[in-house]
N, C-alpha and C. Protein backbone atom coordinates (compact mmCIF):
# COMPACT_ATOMS: atom_id res chain seq x y z
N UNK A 1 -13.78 16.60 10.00
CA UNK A 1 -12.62 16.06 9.30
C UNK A 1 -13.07 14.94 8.37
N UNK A 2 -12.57 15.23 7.23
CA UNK A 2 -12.74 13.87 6.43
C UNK A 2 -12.51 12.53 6.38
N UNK A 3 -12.84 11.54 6.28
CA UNK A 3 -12.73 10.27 6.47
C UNK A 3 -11.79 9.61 5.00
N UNK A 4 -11.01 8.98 5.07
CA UNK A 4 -10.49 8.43 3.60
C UNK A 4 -10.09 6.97 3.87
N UNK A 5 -10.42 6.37 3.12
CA UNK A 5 -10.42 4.52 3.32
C UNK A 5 -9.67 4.35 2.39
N UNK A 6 -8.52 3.69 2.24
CA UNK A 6 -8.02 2.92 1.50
C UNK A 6 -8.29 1.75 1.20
N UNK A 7 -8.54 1.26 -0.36
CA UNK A 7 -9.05 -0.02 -0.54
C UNK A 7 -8.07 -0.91 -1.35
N UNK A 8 -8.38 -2.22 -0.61
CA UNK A 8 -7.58 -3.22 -1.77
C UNK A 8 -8.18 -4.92 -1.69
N UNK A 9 -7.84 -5.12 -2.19
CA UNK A 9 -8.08 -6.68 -2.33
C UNK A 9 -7.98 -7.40 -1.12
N UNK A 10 -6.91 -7.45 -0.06
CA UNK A 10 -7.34 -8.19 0.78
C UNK A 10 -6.59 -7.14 2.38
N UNK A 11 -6.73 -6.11 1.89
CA UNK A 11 -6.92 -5.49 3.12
C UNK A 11 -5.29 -5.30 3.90
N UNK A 12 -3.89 -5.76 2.82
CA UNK A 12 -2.96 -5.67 3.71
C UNK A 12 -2.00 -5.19 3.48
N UNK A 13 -0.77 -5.51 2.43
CA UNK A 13 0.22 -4.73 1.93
C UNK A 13 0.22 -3.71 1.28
N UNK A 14 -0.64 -3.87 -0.17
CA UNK A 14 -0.60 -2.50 -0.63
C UNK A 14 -1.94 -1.61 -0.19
N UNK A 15 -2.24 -1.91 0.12
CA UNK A 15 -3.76 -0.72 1.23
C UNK A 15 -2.99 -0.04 2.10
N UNK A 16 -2.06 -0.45 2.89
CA UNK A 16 -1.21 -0.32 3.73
C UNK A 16 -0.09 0.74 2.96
N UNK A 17 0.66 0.53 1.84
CA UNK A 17 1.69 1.11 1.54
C UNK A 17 0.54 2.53 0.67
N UNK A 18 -0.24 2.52 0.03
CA UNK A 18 -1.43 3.03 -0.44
C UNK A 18 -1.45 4.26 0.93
N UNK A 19 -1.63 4.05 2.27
CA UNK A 19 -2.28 4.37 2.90
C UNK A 19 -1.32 5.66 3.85
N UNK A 20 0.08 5.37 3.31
CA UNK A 20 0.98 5.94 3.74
C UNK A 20 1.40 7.29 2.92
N UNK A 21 0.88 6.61 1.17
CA UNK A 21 1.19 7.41 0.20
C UNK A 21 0.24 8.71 0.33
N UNK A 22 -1.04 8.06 0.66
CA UNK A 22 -1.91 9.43 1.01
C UNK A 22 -1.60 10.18 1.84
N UNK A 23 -1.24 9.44 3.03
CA UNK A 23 -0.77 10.55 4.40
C UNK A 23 0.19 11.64 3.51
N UNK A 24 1.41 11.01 3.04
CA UNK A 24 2.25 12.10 2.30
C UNK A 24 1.56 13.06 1.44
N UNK A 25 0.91 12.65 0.39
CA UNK A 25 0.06 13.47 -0.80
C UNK A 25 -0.69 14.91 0.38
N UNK A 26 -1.26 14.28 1.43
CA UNK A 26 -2.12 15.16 2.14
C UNK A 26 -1.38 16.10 3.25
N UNK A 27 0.22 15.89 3.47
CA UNK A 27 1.21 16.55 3.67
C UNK A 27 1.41 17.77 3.01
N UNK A 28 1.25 17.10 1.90
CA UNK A 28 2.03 17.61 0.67
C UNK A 28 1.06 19.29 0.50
N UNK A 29 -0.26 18.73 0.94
CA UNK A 29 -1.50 19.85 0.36
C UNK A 29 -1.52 20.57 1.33
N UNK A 30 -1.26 20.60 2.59
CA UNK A 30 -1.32 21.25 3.70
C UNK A 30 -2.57 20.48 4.47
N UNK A 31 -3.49 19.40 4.07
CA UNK A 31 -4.66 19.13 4.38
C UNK A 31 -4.44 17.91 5.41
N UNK A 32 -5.57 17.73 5.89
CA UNK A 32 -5.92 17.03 7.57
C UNK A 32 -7.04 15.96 7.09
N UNK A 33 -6.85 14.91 7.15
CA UNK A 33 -8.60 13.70 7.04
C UNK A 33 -7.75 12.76 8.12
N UNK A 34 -8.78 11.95 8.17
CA UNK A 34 -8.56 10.71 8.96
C UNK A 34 -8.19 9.50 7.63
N UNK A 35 -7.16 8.88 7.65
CA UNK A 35 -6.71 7.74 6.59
C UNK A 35 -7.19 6.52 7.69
N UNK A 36 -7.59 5.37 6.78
CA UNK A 36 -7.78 4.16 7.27
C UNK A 36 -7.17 2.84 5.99
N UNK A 37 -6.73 1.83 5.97
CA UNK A 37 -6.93 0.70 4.81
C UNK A 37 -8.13 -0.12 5.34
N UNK A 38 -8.48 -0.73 4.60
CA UNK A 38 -9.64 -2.25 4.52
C UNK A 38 -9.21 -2.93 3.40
N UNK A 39 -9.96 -3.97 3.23
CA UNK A 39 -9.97 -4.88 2.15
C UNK A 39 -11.50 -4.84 1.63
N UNK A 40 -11.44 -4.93 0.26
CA UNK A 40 -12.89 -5.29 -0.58
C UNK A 40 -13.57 -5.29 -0.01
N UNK A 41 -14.21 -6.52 0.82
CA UNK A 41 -15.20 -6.50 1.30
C UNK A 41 -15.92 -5.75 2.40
N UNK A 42 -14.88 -5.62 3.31
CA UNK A 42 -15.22 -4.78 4.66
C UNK A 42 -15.81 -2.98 4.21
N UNK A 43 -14.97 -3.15 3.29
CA UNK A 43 -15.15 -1.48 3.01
C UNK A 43 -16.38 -1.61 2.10
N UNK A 44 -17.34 -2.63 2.05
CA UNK A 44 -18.46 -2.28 1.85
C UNK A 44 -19.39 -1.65 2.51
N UNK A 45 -19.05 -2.16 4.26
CA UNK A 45 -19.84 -1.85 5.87
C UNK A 45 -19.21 -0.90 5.88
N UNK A 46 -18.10 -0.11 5.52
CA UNK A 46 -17.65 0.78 6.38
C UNK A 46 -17.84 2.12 5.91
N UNK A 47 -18.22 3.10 6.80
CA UNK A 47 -18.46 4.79 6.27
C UNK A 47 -17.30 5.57 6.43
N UNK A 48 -17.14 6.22 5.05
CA UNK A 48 -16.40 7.18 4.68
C UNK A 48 -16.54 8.02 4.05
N UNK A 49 -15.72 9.15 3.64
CA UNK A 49 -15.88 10.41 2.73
C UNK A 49 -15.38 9.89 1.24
N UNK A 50 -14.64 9.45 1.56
CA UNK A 50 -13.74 8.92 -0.01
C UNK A 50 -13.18 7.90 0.16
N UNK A 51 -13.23 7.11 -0.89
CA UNK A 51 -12.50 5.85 -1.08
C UNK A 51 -11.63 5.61 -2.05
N UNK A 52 -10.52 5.15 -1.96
CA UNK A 52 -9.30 5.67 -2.85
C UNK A 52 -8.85 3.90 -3.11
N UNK A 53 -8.47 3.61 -3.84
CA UNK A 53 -7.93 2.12 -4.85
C UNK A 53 -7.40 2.55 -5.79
N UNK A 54 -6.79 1.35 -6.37
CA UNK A 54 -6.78 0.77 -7.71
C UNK A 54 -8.15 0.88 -8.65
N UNK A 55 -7.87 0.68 -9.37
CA UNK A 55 -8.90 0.80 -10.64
C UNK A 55 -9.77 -0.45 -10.77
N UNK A 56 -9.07 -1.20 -10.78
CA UNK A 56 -9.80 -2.72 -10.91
C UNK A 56 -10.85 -3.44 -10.09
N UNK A 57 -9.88 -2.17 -8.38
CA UNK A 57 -10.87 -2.96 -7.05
C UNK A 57 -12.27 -2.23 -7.08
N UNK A 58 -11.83 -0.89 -7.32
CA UNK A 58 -12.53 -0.07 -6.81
C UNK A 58 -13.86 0.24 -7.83
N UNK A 59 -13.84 -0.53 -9.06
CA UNK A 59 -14.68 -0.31 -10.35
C UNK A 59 -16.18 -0.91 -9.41
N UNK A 60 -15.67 -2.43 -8.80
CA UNK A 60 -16.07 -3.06 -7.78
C UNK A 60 -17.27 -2.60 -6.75
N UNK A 61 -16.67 -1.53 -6.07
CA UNK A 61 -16.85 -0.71 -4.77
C UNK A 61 -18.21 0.52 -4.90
N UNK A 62 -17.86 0.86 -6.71
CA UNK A 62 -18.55 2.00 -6.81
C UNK A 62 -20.62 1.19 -6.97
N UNK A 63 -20.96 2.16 -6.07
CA UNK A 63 -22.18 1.79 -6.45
C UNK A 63 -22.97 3.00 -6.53
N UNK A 64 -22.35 3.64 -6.72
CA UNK A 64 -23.21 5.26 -6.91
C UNK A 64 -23.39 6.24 -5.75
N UNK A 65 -23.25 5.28 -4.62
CA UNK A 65 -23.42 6.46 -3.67
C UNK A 65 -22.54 6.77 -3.02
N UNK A 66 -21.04 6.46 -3.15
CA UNK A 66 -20.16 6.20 -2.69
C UNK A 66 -19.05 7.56 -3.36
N UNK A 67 -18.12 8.19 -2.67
CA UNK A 67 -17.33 8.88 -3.57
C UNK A 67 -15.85 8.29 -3.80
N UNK A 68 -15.89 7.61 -4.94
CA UNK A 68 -14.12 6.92 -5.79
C UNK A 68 -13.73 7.53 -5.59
N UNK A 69 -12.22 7.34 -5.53
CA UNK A 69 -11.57 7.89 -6.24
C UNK A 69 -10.24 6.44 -7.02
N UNK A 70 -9.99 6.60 -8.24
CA UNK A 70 -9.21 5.40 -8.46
C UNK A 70 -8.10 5.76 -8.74
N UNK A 71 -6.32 5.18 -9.01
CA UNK A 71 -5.71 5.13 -9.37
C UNK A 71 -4.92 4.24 -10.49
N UNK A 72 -4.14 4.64 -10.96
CA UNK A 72 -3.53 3.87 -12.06
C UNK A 72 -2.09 3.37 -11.55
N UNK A 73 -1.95 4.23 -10.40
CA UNK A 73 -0.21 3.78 -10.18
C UNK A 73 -0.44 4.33 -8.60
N UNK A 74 -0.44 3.43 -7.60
CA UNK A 74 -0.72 3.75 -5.94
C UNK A 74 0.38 3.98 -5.61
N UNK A 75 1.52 4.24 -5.95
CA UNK A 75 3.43 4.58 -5.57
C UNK A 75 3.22 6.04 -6.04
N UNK A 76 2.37 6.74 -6.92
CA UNK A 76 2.09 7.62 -7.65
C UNK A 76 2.12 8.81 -6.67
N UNK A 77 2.50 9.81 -5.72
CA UNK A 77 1.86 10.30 -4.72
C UNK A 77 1.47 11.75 -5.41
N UNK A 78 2.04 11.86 -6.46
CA UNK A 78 1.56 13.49 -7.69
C UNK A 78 -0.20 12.82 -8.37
N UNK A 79 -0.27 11.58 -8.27
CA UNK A 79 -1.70 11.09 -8.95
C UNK A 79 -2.29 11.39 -7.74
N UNK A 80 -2.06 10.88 -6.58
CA UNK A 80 -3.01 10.58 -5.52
C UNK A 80 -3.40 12.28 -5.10
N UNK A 81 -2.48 13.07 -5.30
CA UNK A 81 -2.66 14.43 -4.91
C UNK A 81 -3.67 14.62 -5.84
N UNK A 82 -3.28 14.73 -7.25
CA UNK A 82 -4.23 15.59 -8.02
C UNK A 82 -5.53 14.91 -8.29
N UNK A 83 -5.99 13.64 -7.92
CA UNK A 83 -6.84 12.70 -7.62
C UNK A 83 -7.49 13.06 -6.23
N UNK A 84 -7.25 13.95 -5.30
CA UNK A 84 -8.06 13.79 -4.20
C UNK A 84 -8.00 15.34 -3.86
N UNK A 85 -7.19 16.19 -4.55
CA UNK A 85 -7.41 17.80 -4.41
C UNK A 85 -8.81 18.41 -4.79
N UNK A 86 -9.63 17.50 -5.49
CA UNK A 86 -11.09 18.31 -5.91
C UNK A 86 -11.98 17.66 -4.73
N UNK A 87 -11.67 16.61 -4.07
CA UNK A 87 -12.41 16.27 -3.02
C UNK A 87 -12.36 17.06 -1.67
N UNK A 88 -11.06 17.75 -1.41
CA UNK A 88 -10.67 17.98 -0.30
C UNK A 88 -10.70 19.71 -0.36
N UNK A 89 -11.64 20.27 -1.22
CA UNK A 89 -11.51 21.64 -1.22
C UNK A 89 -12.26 22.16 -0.09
């Protein structure tokens, strides 16, 4: 099962509301991962399949070995779908 981290700045409200939006999006696909939130920093230590943010945090996060994914609008749950459907094939 896949792992998916939600990232944000300090790990609490919107990682959290972020984190709910995926559960739905991944409803939505028929698909199964494990969802988690963190904040910035932690989700540097932490292992996952995908990491899903904002744009700003997550520009941050990427260090190449890592798989992004970013958003423009985290309320978005049609972005977060078509944003994490090529990961989850």
């Amino acid at each position: 099962m896949k792992k998916i981290m939600v990232v944000c700045g300090n790990g609490l409200g919107s990682s959290f509301i972020m984190e709910i939006n995926v559960k739905k999006a991944l409803t939505e696909m028929g698909k199964t991962a494990e969802v988690d939130h963190t904040d910035l920093a932690s989700a540097r230590t932490v292992q996952a399949d995908i990491y899903i943010g904002a744009a700003d945090i997550m520009g941050q996060l990427d260090d190449g070995s890592r798989t992004i994914v970013t958003l423009e609008n985290m309320m978005s749950i049609p972005e977060i779908t078509s944003k994490l459907q090529p990961h989850l094939a």
